[in-house]
N, C-alpha and C. Protein backbone atom coordinates (compact mmCIF):
# COMPACT_ATOMS: atom_id res chain seq x y z
N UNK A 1 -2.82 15.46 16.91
CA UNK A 1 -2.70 14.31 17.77
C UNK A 1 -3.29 13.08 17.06
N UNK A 2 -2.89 11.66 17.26
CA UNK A 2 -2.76 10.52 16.59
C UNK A 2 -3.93 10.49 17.14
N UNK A 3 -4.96 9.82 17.03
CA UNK A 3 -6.51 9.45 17.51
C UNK A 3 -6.40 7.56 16.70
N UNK A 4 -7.00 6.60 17.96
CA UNK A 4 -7.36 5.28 17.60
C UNK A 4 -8.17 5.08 16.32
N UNK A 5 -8.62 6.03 15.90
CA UNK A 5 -9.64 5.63 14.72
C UNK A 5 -8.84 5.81 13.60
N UNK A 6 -7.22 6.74 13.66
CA UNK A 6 -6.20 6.50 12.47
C UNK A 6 -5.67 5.46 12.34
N UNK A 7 -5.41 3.97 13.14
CA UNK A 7 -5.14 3.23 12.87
C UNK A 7 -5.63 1.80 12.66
N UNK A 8 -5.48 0.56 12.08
CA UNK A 8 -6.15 -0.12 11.28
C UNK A 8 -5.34 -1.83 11.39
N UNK A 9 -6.52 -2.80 11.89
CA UNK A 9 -6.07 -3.80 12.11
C UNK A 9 -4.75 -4.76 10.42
N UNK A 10 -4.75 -5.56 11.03
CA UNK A 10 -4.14 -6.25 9.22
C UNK A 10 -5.51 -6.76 8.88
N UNK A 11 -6.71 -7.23 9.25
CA UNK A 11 -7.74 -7.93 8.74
C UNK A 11 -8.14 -6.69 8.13
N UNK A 12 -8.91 -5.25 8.79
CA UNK A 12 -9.46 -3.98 8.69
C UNK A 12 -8.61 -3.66 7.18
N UNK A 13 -7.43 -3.55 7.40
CA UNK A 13 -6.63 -3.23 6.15
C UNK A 13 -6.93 -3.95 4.74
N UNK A 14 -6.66 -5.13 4.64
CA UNK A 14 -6.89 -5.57 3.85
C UNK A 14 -8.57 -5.92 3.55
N UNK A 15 -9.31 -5.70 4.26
CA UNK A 15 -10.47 -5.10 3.95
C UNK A 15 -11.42 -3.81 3.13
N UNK A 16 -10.28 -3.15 3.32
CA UNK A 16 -10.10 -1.81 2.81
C UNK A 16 -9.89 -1.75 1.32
N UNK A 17 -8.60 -2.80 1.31
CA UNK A 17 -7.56 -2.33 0.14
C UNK A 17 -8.12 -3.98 -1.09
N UNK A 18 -9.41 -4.19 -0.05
CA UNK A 18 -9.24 -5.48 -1.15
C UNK A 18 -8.50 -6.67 -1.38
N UNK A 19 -7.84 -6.58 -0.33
CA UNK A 19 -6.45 -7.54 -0.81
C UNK A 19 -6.39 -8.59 0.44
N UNK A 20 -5.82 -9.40 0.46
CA UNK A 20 -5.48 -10.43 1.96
C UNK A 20 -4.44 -9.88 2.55
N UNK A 21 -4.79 -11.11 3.74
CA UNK A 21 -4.37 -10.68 5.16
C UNK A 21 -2.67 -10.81 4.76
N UNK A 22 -2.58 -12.32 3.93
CA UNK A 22 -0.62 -12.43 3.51
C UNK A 22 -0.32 -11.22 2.75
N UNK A 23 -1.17 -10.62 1.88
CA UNK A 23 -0.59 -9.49 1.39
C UNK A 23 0.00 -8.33 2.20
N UNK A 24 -1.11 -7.90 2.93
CA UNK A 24 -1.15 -7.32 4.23
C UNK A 24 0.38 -7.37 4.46
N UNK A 25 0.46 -8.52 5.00
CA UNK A 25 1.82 -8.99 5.70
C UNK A 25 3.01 -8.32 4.66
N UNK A 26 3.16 -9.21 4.03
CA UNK A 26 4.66 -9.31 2.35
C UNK A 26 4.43 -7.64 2.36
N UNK A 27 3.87 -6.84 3.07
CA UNK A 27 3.98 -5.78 2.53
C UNK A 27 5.00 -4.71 3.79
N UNK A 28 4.58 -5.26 4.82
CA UNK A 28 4.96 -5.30 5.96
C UNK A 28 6.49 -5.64 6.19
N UNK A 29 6.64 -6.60 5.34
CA UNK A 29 7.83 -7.01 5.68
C UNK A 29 8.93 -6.13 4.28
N UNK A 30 8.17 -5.68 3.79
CA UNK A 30 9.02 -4.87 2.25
C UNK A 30 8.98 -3.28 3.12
N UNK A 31 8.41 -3.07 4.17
CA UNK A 31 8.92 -1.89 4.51
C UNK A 31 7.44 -0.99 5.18
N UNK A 32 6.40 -1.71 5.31
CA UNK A 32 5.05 -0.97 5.61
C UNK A 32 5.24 -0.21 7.34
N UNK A 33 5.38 0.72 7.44
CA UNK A 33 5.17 0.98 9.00
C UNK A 33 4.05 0.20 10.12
N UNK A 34 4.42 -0.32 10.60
CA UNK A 34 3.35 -1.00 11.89
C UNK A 34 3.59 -0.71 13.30
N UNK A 35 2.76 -1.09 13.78
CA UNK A 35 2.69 -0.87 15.44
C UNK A 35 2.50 -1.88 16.05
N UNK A 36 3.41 -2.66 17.08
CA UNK A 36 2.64 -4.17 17.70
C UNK A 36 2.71 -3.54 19.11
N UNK A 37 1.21 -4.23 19.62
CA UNK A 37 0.78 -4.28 20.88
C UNK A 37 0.23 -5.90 21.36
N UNK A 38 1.77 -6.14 21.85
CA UNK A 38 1.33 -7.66 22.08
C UNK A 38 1.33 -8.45 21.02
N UNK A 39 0.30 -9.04 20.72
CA UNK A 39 0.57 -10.16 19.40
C UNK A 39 -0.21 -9.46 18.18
N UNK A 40 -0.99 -8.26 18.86
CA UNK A 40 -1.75 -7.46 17.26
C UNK A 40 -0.92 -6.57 16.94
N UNK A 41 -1.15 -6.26 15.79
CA UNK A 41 0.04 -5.54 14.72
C UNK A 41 -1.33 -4.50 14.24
N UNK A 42 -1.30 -3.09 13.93
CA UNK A 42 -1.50 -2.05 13.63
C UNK A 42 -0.82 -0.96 12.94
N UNK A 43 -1.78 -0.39 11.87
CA UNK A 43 -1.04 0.05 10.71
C UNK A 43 -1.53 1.54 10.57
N UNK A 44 -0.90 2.77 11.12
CA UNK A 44 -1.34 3.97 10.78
C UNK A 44 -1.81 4.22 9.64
N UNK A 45 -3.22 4.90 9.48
CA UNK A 45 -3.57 5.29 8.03
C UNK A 45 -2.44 6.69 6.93
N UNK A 46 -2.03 7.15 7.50
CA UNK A 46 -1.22 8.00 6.80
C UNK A 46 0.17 7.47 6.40
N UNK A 47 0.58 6.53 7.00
CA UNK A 47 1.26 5.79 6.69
C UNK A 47 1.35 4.91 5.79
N UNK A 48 0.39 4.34 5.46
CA UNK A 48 -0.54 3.37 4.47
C UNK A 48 -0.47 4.08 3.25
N UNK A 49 -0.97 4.99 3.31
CA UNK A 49 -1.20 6.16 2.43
C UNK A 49 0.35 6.43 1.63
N UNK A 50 1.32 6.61 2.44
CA UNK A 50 2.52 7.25 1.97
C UNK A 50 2.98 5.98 1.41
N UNK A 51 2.93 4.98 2.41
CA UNK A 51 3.60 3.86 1.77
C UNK A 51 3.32 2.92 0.08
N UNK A 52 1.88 3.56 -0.15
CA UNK A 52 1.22 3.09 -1.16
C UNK A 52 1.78 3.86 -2.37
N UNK A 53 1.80 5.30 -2.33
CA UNK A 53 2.44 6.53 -2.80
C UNK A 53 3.36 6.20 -3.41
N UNK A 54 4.67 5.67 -2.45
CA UNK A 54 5.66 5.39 -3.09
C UNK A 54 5.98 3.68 -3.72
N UNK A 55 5.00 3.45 -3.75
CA UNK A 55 5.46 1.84 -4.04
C UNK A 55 4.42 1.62 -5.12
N UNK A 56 3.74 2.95 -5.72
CA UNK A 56 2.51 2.92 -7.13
C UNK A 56 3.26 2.76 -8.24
N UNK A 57 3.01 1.41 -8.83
CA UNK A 57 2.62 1.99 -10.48
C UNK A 57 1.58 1.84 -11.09
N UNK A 58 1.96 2.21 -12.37
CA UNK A 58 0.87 2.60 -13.26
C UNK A 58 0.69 1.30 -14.19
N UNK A 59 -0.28 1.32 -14.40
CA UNK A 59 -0.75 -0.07 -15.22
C UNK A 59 -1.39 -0.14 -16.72
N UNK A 60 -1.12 -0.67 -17.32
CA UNK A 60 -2.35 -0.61 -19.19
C UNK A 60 -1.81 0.67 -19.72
N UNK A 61 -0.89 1.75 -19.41
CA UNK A 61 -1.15 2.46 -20.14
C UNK A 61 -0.37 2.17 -21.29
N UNK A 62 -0.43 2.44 -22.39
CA UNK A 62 0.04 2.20 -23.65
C UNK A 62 0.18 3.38 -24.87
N UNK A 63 0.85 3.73 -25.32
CA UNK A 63 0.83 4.60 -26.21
C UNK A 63 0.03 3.98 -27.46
N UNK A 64 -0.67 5.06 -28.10
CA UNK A 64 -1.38 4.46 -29.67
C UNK A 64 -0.25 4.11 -30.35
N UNK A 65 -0.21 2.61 -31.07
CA UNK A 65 0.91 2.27 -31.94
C UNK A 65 1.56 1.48 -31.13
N UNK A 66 1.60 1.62 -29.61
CA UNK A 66 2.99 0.59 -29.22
C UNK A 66 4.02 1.10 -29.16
N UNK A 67 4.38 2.14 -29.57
CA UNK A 67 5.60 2.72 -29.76
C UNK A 67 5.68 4.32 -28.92
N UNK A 68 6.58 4.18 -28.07
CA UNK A 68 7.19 4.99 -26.99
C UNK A 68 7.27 6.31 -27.52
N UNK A 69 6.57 7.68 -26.89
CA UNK A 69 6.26 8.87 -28.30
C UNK A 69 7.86 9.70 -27.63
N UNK A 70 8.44 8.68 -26.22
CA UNK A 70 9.10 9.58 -25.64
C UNK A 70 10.93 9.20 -26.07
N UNK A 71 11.08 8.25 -27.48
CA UNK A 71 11.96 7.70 -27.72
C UNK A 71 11.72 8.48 -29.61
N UNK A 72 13.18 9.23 -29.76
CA UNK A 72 13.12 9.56 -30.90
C UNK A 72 13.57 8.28 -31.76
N UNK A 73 12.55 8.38 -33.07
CA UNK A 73 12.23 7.51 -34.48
C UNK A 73 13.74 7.01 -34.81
């Protein structure tokens, strides 16, 4: 069962994640699951979770050399 403490204001959120409240939003509008009650908007944590999941990349990583080990010479 869903319990109030799984879900998470847009201020709470981006509190969380480090990030602002417009981010919050632009993210929302690219596909984030929410909940509105009235004029507040609420964001399941497992949802958050999945939605982050699929919308990760990966950053800095670099092969030694620069050069792709997954592209034959």
């Amino acid at each position: 069962m869903t319990e109030l403490k799984d879900f998470l204001s847009a201020k709470e959120l981006a509190e969380v994640l480090g990030v602002t409240i417009d981010t919050v939003l632009e993210w929302r509008d690219k596909g984030l699951p929410f909940y509105r009650i009235g004029k507040r908007v609420w964001f399941e944590q497992h949802e958050i979770a999945e939605f982050i999941k699929a919308h990760l990349r990966v950053e800095g990583m670099k092969p030694k050399g620069g050069k792709n080990p997954f592209k034959p010479p």
